[in-house]
N, C-alpha and C. Protein backbone atom coordinates (compact mmCIF):
# COMPACT_ATOMS: atom_id res chain seq x y z
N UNK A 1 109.55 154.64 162.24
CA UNK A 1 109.09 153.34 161.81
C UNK A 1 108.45 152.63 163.00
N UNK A 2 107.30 152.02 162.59
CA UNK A 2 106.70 151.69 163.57
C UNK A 2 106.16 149.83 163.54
N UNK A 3 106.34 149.22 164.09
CA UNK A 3 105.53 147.88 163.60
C UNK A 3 104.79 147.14 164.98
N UNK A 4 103.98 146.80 164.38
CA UNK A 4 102.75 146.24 165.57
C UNK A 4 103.05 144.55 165.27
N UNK A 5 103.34 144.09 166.17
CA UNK A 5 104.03 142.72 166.70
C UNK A 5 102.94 141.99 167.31
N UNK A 6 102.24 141.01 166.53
CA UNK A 6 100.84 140.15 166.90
C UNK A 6 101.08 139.58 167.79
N UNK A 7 102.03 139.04 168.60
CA UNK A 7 101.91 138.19 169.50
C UNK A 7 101.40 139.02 170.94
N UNK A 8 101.68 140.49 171.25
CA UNK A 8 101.73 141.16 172.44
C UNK A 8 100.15 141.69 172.90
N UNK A 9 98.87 140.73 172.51
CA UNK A 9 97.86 141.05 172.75
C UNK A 9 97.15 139.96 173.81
N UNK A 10 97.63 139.15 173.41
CA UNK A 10 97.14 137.43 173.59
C UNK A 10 98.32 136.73 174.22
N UNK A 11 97.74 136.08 175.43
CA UNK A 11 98.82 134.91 176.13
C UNK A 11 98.20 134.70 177.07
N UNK A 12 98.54 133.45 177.31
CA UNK A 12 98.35 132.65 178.69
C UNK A 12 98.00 133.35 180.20
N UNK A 13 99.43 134.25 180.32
CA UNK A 13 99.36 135.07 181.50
C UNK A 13 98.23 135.96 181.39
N UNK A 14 97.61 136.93 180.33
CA UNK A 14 96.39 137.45 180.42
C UNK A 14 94.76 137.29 180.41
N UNK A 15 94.81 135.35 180.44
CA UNK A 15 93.83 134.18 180.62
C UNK A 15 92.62 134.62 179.63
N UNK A 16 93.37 135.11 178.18
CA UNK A 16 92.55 135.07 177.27
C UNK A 16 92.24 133.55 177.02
N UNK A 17 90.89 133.30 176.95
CA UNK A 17 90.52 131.67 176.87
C UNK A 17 90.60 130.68 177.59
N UNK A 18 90.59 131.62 178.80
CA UNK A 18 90.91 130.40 180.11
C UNK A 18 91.92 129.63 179.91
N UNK A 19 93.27 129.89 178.95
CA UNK A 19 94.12 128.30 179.34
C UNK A 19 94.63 128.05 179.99
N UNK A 20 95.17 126.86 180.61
CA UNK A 20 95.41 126.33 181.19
C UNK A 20 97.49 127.00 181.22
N UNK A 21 97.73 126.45 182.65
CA UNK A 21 99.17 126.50 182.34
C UNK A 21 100.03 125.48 181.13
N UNK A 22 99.37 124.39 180.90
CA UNK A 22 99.75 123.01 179.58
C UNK A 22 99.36 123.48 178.78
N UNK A 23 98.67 125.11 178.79
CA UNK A 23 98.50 125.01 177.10
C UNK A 23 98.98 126.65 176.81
N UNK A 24 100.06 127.01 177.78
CA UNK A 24 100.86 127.92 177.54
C UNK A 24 101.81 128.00 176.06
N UNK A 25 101.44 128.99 175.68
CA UNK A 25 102.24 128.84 173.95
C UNK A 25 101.48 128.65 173.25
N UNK A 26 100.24 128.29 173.55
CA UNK A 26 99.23 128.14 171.94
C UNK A 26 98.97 129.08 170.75
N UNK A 27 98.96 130.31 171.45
CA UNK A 27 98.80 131.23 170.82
C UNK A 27 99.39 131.56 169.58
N UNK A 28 100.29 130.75 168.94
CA UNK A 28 100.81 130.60 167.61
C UNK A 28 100.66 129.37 166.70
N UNK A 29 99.23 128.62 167.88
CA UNK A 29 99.00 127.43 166.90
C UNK A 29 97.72 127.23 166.38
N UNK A 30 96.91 126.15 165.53
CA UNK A 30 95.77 126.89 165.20
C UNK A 30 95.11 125.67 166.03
N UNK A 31 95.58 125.06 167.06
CA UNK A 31 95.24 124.01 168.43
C UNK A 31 93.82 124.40 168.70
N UNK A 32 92.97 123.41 168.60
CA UNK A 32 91.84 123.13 168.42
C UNK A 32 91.38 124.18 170.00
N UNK A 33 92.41 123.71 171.05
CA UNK A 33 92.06 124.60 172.23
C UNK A 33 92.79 126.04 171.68
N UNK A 34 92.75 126.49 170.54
CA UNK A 34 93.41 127.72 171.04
C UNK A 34 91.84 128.54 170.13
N UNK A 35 91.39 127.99 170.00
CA UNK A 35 90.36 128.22 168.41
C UNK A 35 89.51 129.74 169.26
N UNK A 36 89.02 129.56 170.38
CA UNK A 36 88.70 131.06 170.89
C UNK A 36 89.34 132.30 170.90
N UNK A 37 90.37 132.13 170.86
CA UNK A 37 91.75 132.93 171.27
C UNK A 37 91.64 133.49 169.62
N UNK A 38 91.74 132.48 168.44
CA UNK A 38 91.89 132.86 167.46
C UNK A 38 90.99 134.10 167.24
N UNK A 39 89.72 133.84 167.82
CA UNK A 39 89.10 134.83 167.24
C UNK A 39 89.22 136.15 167.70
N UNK A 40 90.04 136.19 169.07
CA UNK A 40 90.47 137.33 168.97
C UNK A 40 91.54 138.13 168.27
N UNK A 41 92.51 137.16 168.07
CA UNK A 41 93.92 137.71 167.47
C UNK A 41 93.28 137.87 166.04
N UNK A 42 92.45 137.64 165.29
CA UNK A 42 91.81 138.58 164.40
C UNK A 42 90.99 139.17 164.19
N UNK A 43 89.98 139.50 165.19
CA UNK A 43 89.54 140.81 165.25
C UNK A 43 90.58 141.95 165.46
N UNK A 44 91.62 141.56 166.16
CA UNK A 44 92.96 142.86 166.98
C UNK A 44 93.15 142.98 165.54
N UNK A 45 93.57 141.86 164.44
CA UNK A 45 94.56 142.34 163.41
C UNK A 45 93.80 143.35 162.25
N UNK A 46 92.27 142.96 162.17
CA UNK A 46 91.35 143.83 161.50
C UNK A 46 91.37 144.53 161.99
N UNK A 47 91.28 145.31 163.50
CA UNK A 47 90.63 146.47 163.88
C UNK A 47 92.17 147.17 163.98
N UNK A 48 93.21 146.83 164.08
CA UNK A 48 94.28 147.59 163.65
C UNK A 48 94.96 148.07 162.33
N UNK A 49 94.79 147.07 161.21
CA UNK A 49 94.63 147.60 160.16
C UNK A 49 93.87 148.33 159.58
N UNK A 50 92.32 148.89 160.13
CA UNK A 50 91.39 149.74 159.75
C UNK A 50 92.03 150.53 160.75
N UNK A 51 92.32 150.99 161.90
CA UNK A 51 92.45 151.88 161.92
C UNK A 51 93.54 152.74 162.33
N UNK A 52 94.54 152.00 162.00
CA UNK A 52 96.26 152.42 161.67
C UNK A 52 96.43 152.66 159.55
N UNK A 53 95.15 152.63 158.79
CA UNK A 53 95.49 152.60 157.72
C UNK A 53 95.68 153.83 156.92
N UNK A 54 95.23 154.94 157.78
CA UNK A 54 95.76 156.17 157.19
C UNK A 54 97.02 156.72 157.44
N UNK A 55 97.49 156.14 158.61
CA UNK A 55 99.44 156.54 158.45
C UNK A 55 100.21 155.47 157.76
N UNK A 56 100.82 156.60 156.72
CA UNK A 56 102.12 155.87 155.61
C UNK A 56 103.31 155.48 156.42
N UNK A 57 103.74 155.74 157.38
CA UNK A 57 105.08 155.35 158.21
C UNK A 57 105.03 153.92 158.95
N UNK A 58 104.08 152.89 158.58
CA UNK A 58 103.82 151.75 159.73
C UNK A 58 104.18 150.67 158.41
N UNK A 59 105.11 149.53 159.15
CA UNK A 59 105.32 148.39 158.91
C UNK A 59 104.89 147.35 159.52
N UNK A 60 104.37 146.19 159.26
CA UNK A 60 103.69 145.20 160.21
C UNK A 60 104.23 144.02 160.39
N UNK A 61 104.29 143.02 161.88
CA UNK A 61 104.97 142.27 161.89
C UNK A 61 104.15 141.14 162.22
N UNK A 62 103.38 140.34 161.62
CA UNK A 62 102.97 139.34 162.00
C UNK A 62 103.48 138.66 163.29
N UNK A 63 104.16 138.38 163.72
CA UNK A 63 104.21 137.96 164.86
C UNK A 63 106.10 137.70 165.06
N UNK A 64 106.37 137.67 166.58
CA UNK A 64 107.69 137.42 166.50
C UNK A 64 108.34 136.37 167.21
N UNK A 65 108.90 135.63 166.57
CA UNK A 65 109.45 134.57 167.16
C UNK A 65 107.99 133.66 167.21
N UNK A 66 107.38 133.12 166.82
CA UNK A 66 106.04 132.57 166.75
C UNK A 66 106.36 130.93 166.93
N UNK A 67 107.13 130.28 166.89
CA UNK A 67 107.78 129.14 167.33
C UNK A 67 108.38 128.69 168.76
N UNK A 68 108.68 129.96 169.45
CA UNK A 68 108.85 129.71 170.69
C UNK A 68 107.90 129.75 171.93
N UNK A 69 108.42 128.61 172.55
CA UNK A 69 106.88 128.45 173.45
C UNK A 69 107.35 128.15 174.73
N UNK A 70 107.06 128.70 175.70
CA UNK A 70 107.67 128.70 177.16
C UNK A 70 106.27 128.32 177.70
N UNK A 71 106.66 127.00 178.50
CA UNK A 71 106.19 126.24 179.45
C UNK A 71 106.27 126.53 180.89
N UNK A 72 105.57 125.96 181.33
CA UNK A 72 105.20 126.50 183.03
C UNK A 72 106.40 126.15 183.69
N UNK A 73 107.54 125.40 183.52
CA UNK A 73 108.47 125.33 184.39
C UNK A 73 109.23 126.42 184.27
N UNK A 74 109.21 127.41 183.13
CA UNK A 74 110.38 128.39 183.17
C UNK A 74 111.05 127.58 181.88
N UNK A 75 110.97 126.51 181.50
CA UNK A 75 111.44 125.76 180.02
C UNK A 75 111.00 126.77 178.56
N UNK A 76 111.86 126.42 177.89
CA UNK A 76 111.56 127.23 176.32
C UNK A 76 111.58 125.83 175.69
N UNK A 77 110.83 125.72 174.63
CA UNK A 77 110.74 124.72 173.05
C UNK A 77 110.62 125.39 172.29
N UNK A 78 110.70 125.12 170.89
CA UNK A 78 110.33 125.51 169.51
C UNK A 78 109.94 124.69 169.37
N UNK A 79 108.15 125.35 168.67
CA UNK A 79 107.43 124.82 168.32
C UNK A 79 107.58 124.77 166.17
N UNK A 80 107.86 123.16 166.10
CA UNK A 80 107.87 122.72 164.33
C UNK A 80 107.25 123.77 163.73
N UNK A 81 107.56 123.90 162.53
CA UNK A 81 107.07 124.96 161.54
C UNK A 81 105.93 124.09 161.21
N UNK A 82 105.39 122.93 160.94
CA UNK A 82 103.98 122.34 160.56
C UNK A 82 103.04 122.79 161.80
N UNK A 83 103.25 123.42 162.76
CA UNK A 83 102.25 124.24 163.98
C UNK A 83 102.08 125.03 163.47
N UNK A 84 103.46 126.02 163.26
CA UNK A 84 103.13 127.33 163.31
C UNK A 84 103.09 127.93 162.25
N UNK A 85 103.20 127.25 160.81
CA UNK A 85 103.03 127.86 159.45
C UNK A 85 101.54 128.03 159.29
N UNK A 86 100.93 127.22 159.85
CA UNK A 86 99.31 127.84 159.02
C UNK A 86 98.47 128.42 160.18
N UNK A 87 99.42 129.09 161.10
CA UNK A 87 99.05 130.07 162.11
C UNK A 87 99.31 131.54 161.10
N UNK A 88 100.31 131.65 160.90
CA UNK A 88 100.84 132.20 160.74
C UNK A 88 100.01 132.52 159.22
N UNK A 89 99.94 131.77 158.83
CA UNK A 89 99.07 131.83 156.69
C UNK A 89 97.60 132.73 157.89
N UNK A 90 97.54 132.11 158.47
CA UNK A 90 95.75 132.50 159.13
C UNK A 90 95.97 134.08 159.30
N UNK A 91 96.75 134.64 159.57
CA UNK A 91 96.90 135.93 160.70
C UNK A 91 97.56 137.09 159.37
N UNK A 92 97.92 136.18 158.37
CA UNK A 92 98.75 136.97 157.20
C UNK A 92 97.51 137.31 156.43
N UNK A 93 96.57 136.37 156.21
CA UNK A 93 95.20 136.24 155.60
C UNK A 93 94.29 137.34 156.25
N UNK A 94 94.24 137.37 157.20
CA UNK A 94 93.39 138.19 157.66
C UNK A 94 93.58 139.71 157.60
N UNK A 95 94.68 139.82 157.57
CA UNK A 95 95.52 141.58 157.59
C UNK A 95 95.12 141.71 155.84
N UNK A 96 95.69 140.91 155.35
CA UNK A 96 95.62 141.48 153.64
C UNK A 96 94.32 141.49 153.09
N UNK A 97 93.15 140.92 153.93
CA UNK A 97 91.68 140.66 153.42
C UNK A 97 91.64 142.06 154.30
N UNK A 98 91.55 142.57 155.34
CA UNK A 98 91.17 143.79 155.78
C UNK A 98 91.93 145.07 155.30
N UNK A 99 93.21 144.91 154.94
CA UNK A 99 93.70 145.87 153.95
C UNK A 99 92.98 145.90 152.60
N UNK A 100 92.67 144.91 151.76
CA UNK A 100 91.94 144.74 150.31
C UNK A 100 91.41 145.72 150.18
N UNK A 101 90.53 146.47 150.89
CA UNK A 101 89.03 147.49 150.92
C UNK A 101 90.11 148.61 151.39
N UNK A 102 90.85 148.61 151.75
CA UNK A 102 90.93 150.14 152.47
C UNK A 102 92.08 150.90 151.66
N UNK A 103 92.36 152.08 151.97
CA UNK A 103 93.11 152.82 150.54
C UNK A 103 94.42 152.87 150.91
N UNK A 104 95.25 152.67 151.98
CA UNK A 104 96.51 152.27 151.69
C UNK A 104 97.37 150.81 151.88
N UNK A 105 98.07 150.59 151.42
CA UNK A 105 98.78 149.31 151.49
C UNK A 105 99.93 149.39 151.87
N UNK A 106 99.99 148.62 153.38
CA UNK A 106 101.37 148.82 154.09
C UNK A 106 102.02 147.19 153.80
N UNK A 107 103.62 147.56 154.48
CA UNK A 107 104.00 146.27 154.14
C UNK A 107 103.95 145.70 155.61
N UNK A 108 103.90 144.18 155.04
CA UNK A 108 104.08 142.86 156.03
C UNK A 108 104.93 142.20 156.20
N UNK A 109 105.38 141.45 157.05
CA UNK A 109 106.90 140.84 157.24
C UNK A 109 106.30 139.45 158.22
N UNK A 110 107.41 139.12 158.18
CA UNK A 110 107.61 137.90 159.11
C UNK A 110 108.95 137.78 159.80
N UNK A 111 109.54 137.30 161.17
CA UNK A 111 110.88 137.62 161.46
C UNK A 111 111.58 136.21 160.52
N UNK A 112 112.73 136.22 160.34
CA UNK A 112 112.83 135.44 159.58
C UNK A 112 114.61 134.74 160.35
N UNK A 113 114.81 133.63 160.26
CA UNK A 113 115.88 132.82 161.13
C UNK A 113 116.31 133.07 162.46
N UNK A 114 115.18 133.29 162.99
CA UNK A 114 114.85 133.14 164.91
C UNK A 114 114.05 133.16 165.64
N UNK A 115 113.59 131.27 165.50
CA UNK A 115 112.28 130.98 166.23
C UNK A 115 111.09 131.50 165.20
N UNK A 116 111.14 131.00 164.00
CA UNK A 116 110.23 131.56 162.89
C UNK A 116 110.15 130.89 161.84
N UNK A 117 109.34 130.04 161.51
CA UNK A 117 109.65 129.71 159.98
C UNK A 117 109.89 130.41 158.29
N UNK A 118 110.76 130.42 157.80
CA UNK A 118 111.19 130.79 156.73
C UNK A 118 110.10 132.01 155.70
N UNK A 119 109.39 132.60 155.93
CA UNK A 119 108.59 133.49 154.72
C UNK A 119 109.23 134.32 154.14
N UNK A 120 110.40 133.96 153.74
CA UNK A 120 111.46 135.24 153.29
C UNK A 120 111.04 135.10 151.82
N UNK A 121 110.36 133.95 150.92
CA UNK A 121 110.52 133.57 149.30
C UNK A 121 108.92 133.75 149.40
N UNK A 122 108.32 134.18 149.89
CA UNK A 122 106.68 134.43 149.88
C UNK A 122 106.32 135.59 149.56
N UNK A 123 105.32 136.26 148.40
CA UNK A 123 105.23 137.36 147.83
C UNK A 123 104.86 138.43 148.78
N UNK A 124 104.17 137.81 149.24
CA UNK A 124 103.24 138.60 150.64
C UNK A 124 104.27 139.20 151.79
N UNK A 125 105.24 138.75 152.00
CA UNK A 125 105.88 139.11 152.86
C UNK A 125 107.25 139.86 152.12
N UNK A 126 106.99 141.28 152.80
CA UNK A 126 107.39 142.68 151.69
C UNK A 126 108.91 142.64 152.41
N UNK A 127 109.06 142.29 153.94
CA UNK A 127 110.09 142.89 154.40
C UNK A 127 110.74 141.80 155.92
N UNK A 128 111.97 141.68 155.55
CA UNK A 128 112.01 140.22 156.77
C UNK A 128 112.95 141.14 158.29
N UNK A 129 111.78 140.98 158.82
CA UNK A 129 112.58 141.43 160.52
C UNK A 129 113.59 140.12 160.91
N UNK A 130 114.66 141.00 160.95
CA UNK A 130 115.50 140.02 161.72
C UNK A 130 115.80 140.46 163.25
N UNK A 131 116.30 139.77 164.22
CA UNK A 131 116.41 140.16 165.89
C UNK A 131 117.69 139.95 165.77
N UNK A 132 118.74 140.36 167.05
CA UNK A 132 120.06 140.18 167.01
C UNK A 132 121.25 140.05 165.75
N UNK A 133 122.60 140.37 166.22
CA UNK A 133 123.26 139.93 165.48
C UNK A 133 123.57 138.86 164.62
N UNK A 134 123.40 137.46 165.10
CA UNK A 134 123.61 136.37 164.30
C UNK A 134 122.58 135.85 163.57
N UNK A 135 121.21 135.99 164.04
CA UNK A 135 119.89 135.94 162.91
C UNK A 135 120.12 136.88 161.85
N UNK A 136 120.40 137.87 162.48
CA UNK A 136 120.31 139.02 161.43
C UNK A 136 121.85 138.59 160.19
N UNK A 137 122.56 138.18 160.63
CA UNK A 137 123.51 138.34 159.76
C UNK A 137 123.54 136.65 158.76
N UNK A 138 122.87 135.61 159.42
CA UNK A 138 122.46 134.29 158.69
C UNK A 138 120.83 135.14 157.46
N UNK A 139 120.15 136.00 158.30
CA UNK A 139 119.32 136.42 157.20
C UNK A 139 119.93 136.86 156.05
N UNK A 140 121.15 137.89 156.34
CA UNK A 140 121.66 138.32 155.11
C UNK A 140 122.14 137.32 154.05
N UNK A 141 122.92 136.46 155.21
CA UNK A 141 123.47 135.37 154.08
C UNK A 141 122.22 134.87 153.34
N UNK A 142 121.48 134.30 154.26
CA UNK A 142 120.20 133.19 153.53
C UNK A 142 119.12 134.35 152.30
N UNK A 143 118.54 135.82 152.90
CA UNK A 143 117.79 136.13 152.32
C UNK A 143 117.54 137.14 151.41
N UNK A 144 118.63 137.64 151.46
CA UNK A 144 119.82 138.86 150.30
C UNK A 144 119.09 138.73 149.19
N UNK A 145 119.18 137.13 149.02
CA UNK A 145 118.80 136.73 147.70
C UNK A 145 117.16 137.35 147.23
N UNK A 146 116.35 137.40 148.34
CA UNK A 146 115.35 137.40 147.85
C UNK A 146 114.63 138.71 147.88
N UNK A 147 115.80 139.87 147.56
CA UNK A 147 115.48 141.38 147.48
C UNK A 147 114.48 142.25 147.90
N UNK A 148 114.55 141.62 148.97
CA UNK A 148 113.77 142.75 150.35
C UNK A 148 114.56 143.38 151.60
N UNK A 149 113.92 144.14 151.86
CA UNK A 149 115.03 144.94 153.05
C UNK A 149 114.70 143.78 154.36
N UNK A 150 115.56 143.88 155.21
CA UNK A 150 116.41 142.95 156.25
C UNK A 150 116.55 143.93 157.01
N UNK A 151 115.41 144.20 157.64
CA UNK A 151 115.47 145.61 159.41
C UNK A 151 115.67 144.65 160.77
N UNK A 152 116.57 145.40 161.67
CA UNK A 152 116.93 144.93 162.97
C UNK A 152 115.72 145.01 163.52
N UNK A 153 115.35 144.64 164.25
CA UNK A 153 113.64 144.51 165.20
C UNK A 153 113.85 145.33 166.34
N UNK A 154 115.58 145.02 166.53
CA UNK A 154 115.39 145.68 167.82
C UNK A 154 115.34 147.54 168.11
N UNK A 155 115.39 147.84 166.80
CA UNK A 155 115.35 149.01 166.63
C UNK A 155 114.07 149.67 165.68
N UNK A 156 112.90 149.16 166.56
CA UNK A 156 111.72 148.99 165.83
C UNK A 156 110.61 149.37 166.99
N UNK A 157 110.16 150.26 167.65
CA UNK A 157 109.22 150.63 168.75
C UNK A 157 107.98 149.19 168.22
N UNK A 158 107.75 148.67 169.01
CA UNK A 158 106.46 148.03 169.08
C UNK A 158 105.45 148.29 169.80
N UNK A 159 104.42 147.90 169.73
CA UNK A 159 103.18 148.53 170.71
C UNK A 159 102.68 147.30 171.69
């Protein structure tokens, strides 16, 4: 099992978009300064879904932990789900419009209760990565309900 984790292309430290150290963490927002950046994190997500679409063994992870945002002091925040939900609709949009045309259909996920907003009740999202023990085991409680499989992340090769 394999899943490709959107966030590990794009960041600050690799001065995609020139940002700045203050605008460390954008990369999960649709921040007017991050709007260059965007266009790369979907070209990556098209040109990986065309051409990861002939192996049946791949699961995809929109992004992980997409709420957390580490600042130049060495500080962590979570960033509100009104940032990072229609980052997140943007990057989900783009994978399922470049899957549409092509002949297999893999599933999509979102991590779900750590540093993530909630897509566990969303059709689109086939399968909820959870991280650690206590996310993982509040997912079960919280997302049981909504009859999709609940995979550890950490036992998930990413690229």
């Amino acid at each position: 099992m394999l899943a490709i984790d959107g966030d590990v292309s794009w960041n600050n430290i690799q001065n995609v978009d020139s940002n700045e150290a203050e605008d460390c963490g954008l990369f999960s927002t649709i921040d007017s300064r991050n709007q260059a950046v965007i266009r790369y994190q979907k070209a990556y997500i098209r040109k990986i879904a065309t051409e990861l679409n002939e192996y049946d063994n791949l699961i995809f992870d929109i992004c992980d932990e997409p709420s957390l945002q580490g600042l130049p002091d060495g500080s962590i925040i979570n960033l509100p789900d009104s940032i990072v939900v229609p980052w997140v609709n943007a990057m989900k949009e783009v994978f399922l419009q470049a899957e549409e045309l092509l002949p297999k259909k893999h599933l999509l996920g979102q991590t779900v209760q750590n540093l993530s907003p909630d897509f566990s009740g969303e059709s689109w999202c086939s399968w909820l990565p959870a991280e650690y023990v206590k996310p993982a085991e509040k997912a079960l409680n919280l997302n049981y309900k909504n009859n999709k499989p609940i995979i550890n992340v950490d036992r998930i090769i990413r690229l």
